[in-house]
Protein backbone atom coordinates (compact mmCIF):
# COMPACT_ATOMS: atom_id res chain seq x y z
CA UNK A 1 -58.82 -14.20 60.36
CA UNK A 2 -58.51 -18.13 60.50
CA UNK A 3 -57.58 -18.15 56.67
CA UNK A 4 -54.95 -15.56 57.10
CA UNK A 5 -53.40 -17.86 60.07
CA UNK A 6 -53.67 -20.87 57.87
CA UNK A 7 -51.87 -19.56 55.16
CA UNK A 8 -49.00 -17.81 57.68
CA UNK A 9 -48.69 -21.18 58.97
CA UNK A 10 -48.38 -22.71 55.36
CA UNK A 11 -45.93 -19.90 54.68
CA UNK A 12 -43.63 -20.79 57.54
CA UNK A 13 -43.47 -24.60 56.58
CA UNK A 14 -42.55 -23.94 53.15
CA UNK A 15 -39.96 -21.47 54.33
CA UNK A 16 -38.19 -23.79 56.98
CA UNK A 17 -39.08 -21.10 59.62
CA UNK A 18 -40.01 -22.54 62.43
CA UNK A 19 -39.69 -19.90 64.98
CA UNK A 20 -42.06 -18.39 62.19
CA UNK A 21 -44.57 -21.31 62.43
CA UNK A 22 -44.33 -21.42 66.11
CA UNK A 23 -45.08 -17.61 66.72
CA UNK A 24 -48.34 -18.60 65.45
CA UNK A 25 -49.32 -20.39 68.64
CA UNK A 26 -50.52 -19.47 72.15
CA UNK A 27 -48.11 -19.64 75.05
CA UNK A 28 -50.58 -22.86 76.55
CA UNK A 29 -50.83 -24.44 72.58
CA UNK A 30 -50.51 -27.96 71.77
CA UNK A 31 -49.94 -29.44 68.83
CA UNK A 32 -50.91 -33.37 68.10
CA UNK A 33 -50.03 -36.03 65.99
CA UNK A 34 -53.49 -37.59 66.23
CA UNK A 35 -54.62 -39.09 67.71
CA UNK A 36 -52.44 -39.25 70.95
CA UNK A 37 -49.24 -38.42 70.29
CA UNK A 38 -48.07 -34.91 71.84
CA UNK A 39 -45.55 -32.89 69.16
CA UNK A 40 -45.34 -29.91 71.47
CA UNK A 41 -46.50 -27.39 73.75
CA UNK A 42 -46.11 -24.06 73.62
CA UNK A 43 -43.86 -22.38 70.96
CA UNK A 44 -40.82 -23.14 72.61
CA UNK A 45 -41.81 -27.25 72.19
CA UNK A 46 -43.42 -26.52 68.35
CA UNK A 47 -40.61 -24.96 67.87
CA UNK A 48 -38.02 -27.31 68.94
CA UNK A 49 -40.25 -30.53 66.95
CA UNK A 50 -40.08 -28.33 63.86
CA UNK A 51 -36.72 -27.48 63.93
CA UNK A 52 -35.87 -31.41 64.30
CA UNK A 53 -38.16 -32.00 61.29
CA UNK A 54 -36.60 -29.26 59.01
CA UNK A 55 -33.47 -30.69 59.92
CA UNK A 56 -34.10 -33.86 58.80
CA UNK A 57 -35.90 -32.90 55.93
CA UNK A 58 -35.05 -29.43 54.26
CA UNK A 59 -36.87 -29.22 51.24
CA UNK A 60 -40.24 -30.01 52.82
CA UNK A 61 -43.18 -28.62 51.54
CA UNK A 62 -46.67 -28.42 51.81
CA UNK A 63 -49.57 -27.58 49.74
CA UNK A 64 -52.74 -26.95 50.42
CA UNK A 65 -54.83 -28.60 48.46
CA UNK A 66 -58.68 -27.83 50.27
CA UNK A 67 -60.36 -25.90 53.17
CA UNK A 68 -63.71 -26.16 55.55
CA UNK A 69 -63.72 -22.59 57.27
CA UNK A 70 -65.53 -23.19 60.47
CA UNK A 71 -64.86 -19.65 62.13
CA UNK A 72 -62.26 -20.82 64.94
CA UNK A 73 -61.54 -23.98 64.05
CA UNK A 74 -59.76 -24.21 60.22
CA UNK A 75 -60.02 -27.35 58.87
CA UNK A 76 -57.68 -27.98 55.67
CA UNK A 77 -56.10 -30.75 53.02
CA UNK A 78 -52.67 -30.64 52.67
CA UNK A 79 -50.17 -32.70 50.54
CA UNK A 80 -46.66 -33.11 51.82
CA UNK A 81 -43.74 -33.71 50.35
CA UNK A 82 -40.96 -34.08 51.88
CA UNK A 83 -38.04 -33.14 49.17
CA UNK A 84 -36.20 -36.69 49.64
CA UNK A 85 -37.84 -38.57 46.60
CA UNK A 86 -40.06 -40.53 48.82
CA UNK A 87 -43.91 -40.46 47.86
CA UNK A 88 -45.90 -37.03 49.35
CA UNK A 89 -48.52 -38.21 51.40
CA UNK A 90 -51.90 -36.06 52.34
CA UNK A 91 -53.00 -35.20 56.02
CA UNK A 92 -55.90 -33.23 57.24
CA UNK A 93 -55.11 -31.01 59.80
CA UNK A 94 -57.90 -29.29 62.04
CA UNK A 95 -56.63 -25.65 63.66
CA UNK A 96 -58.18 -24.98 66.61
CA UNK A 97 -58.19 -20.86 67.10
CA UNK A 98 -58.50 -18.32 69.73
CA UNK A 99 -58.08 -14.58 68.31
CA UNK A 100 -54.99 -14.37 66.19
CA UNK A 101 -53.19 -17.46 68.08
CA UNK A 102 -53.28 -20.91 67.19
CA UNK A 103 -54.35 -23.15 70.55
CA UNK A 104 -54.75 -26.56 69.18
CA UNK A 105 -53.40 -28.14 65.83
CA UNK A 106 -54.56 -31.86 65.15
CA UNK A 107 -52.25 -33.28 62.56
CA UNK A 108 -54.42 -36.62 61.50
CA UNK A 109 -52.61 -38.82 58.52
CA UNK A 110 -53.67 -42.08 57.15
CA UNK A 111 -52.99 -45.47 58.93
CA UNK A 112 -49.89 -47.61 57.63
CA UNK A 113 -51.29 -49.90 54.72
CA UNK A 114 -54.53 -47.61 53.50
């Protein structure tokens, strides 16, 4: 079950969907740009953040490049890219599940200058 989420999730990014991406979530979700910083809550929020970002960049993509299955909570490597010519730059991201939904995502990327 977490896999398949994962990868919908994945599939949603790479498609610029992100009423797709957001439909993944549960109505009381939040998603975090770690370690503080809250993207969204709810679909309607993750949503809204992802549409900004797809706007800004619309050939990002993602890859996953490695995965810790830990039942409910999906930890994964991905590599993104985000289709302007700058460099792609690797995050972890830790998705916290309940069920089907998606109630936490932790997006953690390395500090400026490492």
């Amino acid at each position: 079950m977490g896999e398949d989420v994962v990868h919908r999730a994945l599939a949603a990014f790479n498609a610029g969907d992100a009423a797709a991406f957001a439909d993944l979530f549960a109505e009381d979700a939040v998603m975090i740009d770690y370690p503080d910083k809250l993207a969204g809550t709810g679909p309607a929020q993750i949503q809204a953040y992802l549409a900004s970002l797809f706007a800004a960049f619309p050939n990002a993509r993602v890859a996953l490049q490695g995965r810790i299955d830990l039942g409910a909570r999906q930890i994964t490597h991905e590599r993104f890219d985000r289709g302007d010519g700058s460099p792609a730059y690797d995050a972890a991201l830790v998705y916290t599940l309940s069920g089907p939904e998606i109630v936490r995502m932790d997006f953690v990327r390395a500090l400026p200058g490492t």
